[in-house]
PDB file of N, CA and C in Angstrom:
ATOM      1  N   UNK A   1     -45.922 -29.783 -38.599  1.00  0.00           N
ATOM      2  CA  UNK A   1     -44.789 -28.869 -38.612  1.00  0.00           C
ATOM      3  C   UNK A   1     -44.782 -28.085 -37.307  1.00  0.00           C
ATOM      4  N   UNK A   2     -43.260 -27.699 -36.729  1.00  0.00           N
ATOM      5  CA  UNK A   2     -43.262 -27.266 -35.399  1.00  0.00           C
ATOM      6  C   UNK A   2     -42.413 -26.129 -35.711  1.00  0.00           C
ATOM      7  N   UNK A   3     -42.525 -25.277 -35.321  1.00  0.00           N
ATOM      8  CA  UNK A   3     -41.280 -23.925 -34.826  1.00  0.00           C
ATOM      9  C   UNK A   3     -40.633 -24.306 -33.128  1.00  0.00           C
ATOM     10  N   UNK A   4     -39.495 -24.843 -33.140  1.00  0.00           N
ATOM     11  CA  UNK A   4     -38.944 -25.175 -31.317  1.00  0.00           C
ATOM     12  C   UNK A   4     -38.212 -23.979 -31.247  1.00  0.00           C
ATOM     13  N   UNK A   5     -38.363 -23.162 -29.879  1.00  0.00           N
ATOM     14  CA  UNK A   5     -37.792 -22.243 -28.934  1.00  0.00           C
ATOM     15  C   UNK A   5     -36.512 -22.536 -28.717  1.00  0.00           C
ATOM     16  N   UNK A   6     -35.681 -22.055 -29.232  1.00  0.00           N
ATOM     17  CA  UNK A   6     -34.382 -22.547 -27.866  1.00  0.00           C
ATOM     18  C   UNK A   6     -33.760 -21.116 -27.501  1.00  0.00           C
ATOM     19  N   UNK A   7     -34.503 -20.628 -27.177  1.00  0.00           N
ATOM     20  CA  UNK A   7     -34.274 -19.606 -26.215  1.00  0.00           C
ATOM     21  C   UNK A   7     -33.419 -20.124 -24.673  1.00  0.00           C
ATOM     22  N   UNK A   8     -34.231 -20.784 -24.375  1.00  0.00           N
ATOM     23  CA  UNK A   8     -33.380 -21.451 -22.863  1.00  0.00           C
ATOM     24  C   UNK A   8     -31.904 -21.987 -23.433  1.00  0.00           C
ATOM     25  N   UNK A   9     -31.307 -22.591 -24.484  1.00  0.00           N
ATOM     26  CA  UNK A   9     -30.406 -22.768 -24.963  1.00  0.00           C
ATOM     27  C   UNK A   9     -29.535 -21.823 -24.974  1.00  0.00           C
ATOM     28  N   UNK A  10     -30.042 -20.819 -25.396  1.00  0.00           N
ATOM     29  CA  UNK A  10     -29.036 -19.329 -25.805  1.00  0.00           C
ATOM     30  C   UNK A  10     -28.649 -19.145 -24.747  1.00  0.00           C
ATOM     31  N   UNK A  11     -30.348 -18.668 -23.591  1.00  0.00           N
ATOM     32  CA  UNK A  11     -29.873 -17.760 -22.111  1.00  0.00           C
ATOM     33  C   UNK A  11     -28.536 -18.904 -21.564  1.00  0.00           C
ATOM     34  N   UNK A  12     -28.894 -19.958 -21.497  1.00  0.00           N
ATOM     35  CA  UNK A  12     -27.360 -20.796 -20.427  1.00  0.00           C
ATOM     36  C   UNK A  12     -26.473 -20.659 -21.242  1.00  0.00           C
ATOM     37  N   UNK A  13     -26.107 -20.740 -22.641  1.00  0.00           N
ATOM     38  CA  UNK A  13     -24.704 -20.404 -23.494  1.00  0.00           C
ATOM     39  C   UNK A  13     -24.462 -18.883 -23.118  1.00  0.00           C
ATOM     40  N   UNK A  14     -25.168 -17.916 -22.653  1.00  0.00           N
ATOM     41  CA  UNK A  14     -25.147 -16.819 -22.240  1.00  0.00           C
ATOM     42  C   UNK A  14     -24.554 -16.245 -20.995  1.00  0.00           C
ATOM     43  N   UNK A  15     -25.286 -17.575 -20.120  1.00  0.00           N
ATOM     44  CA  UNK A  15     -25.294 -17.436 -18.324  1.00  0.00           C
ATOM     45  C   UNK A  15     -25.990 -15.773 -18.316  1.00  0.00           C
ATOM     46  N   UNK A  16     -27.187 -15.794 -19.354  1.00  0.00           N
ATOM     47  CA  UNK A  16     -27.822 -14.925 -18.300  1.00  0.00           C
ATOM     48  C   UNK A  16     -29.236 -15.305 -18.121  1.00  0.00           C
ATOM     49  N   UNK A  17     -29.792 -14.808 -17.019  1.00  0.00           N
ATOM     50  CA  UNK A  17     -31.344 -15.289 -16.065  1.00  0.00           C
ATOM     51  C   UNK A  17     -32.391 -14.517 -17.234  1.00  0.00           C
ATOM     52  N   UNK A  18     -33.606 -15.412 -16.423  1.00  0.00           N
ATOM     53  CA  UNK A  18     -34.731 -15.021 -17.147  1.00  0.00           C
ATOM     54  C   UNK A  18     -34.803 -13.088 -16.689  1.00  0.00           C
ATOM     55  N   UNK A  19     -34.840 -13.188 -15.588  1.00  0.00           N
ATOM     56  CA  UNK A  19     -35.141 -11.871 -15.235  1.00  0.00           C
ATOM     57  C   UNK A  19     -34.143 -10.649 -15.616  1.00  0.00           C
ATOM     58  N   UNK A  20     -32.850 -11.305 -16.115  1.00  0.00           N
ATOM     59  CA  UNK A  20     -31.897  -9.995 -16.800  1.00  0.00           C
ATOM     60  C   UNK A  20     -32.812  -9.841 -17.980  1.00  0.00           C
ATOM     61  N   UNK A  21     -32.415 -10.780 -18.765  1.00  0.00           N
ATOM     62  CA  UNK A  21     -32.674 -10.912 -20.125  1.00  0.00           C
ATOM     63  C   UNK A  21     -34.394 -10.287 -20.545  1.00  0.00           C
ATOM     64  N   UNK A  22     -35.212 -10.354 -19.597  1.00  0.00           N
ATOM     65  CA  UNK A  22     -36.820  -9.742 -19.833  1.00  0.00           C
ATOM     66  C   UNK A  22     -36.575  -8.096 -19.570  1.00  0.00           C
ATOM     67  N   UNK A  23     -35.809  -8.077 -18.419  1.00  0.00           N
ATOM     68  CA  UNK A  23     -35.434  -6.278 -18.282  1.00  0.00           C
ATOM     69  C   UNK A  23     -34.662  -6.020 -19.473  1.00  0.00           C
ATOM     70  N   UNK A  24     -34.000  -6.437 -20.320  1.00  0.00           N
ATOM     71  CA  UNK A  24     -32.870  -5.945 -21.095  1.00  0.00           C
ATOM     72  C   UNK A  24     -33.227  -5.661 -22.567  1.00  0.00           C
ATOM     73  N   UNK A  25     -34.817  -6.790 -22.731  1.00  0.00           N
ATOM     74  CA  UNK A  25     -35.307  -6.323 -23.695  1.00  0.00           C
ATOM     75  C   UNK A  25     -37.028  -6.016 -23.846  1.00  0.00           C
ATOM     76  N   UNK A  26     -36.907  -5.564 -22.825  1.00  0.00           N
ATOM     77  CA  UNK A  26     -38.237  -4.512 -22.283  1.00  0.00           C
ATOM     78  C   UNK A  26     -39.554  -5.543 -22.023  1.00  0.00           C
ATOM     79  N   UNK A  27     -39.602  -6.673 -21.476  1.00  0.00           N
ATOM     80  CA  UNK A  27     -41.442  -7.725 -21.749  1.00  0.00           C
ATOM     81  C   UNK A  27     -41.279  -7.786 -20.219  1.00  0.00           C
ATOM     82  N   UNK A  28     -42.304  -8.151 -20.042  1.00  0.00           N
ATOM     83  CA  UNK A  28     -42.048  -9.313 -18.531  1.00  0.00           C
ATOM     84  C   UNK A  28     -41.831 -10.286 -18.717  1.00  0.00           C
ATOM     85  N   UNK A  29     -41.255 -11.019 -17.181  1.00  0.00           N
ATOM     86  CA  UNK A  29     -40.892 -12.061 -16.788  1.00  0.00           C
ATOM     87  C   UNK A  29     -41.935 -12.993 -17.524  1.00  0.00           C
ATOM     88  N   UNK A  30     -43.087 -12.647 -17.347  1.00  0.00           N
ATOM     89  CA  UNK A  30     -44.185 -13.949 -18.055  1.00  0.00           C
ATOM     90  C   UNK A  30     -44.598 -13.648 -19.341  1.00  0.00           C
ATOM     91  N   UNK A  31     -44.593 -12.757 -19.726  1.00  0.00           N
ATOM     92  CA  UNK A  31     -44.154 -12.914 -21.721  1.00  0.00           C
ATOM     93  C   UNK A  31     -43.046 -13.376 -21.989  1.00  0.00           C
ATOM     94  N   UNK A  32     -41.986 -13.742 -21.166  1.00  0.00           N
ATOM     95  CA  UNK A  32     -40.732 -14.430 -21.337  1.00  0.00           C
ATOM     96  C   UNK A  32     -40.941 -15.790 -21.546  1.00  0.00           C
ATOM     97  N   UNK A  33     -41.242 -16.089 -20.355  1.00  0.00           N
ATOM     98  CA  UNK A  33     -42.178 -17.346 -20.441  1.00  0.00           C
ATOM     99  C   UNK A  33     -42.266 -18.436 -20.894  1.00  0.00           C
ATOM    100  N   UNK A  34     -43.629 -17.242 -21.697  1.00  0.00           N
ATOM    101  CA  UNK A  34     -44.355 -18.182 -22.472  1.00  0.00           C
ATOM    102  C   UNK A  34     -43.475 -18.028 -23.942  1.00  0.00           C
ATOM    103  N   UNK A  35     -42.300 -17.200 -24.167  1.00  0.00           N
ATOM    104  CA  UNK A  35     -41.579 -17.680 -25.266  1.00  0.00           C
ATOM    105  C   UNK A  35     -41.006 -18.496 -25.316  1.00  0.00           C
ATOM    106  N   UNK A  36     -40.236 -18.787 -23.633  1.00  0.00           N
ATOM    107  CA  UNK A  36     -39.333 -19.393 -23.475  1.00  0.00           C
ATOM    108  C   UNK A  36     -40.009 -21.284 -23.650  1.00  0.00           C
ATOM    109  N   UNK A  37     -41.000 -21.296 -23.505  1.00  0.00           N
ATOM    110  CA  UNK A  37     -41.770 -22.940 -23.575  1.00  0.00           C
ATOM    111  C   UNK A  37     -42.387 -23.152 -24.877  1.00  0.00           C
ATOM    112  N   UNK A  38     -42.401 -21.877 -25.767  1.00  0.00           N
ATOM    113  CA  UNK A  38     -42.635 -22.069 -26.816  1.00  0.00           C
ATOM    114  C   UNK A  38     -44.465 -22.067 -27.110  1.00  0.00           C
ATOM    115  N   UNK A  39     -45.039 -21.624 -26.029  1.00  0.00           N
ATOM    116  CA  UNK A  39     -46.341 -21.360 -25.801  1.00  0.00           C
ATOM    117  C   UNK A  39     -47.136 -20.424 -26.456  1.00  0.00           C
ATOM    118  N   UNK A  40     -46.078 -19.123 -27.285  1.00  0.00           N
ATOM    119  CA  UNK A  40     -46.484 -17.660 -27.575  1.00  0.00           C
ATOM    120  C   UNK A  40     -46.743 -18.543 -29.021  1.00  0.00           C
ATOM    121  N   UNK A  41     -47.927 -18.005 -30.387  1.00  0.00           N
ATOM    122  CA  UNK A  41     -48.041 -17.838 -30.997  1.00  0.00           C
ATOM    123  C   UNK A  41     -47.631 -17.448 -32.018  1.00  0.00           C
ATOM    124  N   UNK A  42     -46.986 -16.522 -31.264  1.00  0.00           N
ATOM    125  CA  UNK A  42     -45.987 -15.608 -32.820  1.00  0.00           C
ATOM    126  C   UNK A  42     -45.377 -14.922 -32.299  1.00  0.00           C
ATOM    127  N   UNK A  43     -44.127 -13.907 -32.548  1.00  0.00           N
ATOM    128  CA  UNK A  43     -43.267 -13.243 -31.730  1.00  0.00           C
ATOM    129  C   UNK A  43     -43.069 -12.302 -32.684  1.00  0.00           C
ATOM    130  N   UNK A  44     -43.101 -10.823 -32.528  1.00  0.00           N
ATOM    131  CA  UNK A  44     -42.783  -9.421 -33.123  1.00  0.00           C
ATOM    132  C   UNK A  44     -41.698  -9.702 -33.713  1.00  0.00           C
ATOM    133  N   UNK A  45     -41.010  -9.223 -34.829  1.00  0.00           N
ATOM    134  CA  UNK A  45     -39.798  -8.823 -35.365  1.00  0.00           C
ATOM    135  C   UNK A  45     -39.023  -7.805 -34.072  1.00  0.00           C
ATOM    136  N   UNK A  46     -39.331  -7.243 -33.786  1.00  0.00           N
ATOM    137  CA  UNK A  46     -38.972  -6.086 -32.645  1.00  0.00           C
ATOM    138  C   UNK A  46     -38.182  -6.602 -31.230  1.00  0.00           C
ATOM    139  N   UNK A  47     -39.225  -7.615 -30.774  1.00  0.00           N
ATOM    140  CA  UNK A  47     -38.490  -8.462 -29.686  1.00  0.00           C
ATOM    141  C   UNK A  47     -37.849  -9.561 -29.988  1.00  0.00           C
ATOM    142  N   UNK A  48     -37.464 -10.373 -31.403  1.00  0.00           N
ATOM    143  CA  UNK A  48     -37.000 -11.111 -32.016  1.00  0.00           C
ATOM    144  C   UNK A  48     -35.248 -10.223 -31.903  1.00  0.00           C
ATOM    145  N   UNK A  49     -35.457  -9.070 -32.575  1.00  0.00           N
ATOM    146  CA  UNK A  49     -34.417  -8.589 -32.515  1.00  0.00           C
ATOM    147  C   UNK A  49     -33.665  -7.886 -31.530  1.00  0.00           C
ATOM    148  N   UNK A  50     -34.072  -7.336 -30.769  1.00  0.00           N
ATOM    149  CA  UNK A  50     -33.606  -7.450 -29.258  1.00  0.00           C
ATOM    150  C   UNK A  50     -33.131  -8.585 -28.349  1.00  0.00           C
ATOM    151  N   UNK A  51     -33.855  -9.571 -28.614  1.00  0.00           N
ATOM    152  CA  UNK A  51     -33.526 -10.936 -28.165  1.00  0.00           C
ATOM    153  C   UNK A  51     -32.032 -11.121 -28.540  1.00  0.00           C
ATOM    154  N   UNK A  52     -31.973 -11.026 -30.317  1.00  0.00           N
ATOM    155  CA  UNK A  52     -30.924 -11.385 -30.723  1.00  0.00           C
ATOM    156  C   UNK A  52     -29.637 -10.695 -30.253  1.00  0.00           C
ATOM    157  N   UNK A  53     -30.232  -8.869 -30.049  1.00  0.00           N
ATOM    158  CA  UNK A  53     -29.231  -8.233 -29.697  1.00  0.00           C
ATOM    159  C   UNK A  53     -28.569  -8.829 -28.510  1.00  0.00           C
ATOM    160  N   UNK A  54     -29.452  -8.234 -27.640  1.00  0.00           N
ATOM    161  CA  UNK A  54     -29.077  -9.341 -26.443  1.00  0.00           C
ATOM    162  C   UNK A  54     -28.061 -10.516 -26.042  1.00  0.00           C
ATOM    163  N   UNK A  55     -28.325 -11.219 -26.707  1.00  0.00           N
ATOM    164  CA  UNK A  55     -27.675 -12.975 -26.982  1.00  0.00           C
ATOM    165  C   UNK A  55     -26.691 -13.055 -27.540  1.00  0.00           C
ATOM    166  N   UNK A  56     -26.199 -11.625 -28.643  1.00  0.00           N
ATOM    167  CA  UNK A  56     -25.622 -11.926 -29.732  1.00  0.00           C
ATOM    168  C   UNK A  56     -25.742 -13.216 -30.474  1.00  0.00           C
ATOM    169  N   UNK A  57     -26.552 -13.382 -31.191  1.00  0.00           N
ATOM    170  CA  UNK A  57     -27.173 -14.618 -32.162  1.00  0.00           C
ATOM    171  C   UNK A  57     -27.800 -13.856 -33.267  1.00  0.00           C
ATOM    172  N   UNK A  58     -28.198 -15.226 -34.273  1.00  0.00           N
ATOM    173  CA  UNK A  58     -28.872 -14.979 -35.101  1.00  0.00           C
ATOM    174  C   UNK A  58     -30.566 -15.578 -35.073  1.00  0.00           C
ATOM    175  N   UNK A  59     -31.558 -15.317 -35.682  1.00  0.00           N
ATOM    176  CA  UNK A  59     -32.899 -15.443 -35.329  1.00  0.00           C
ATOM    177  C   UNK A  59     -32.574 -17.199 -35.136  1.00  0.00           C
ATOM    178  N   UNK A  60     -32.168 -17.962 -35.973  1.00  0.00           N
ATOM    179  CA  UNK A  60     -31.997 -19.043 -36.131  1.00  0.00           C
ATOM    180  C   UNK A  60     -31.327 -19.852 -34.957  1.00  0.00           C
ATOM    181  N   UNK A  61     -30.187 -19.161 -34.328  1.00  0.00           N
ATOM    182  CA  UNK A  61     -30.387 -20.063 -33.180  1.00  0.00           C
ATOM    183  C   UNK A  61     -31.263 -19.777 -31.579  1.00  0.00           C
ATOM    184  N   UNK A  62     -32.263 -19.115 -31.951  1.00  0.00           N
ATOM    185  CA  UNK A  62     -33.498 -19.076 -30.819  1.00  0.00           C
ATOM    186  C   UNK A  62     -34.863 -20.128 -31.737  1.00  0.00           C
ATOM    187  N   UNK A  63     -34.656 -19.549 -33.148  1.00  0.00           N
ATOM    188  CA  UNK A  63     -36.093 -20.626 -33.593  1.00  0.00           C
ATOM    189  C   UNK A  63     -35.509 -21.790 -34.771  1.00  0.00           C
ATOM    190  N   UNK A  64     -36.354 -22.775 -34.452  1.00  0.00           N
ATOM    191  CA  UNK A  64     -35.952 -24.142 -35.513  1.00  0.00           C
ATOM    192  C   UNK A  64     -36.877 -24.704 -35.785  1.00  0.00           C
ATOM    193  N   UNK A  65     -37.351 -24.743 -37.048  1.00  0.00           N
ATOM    194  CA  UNK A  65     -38.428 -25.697 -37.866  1.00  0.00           C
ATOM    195  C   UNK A  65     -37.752 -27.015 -37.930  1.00  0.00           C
ATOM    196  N   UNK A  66     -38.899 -28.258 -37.535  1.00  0.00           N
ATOM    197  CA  UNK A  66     -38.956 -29.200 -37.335  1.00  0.00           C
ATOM    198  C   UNK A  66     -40.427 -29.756 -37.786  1.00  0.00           C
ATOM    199  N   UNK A  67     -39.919 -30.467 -39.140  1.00  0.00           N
ATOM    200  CA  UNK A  67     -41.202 -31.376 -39.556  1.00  0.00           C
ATOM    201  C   UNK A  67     -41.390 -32.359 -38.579  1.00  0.00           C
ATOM    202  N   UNK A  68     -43.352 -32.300 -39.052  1.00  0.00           N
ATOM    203  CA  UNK A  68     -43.788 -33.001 -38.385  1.00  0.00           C
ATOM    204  C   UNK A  68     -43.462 -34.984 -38.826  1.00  0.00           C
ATOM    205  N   UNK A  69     -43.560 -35.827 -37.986  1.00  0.00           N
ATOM    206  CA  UNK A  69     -43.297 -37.579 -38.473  1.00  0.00           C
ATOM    207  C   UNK A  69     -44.768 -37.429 -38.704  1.00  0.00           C
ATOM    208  N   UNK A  70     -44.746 -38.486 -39.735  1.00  0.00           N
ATOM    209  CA  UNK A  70     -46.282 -39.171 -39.882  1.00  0.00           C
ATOM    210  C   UNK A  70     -46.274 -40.442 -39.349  1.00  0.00           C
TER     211      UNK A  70
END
């Protein structure tokens, strides 16, 4: 089982940069990152929702469960 990022999805339906979007909801550029590749572990409710503010979205189109194939 996978959780996929599409954060990079949102920011270009957005047209906005990594570096607005990290100032706008307070992380750095490289906690961005590593959300943005899907590298982070787990992500706060807090910056989940800022994100969303941000984007105008819902949690769902930044994260998507995807079973694993056997």
């Amino acid at each position: 089982m996978r959780i996929i990022v599409n954060l990079d999805v949102m920011m270009a339906k957005r047209k906005i940069s990594s570096g607005e979007l990290a100032k706008r909801i307070d992380i750095t550029p490289a906690n961005l990152s590593i959300l943005k590749t899907g590298k982070a572990k787990a992500i706060r409710f807090s910056t989940l929702e800022k994100l969303c503010e941000v984007l105008d979205c819902q949690p769902g189109d930044i994260l998507e469960f995807r079973k694993e194939e056997d």
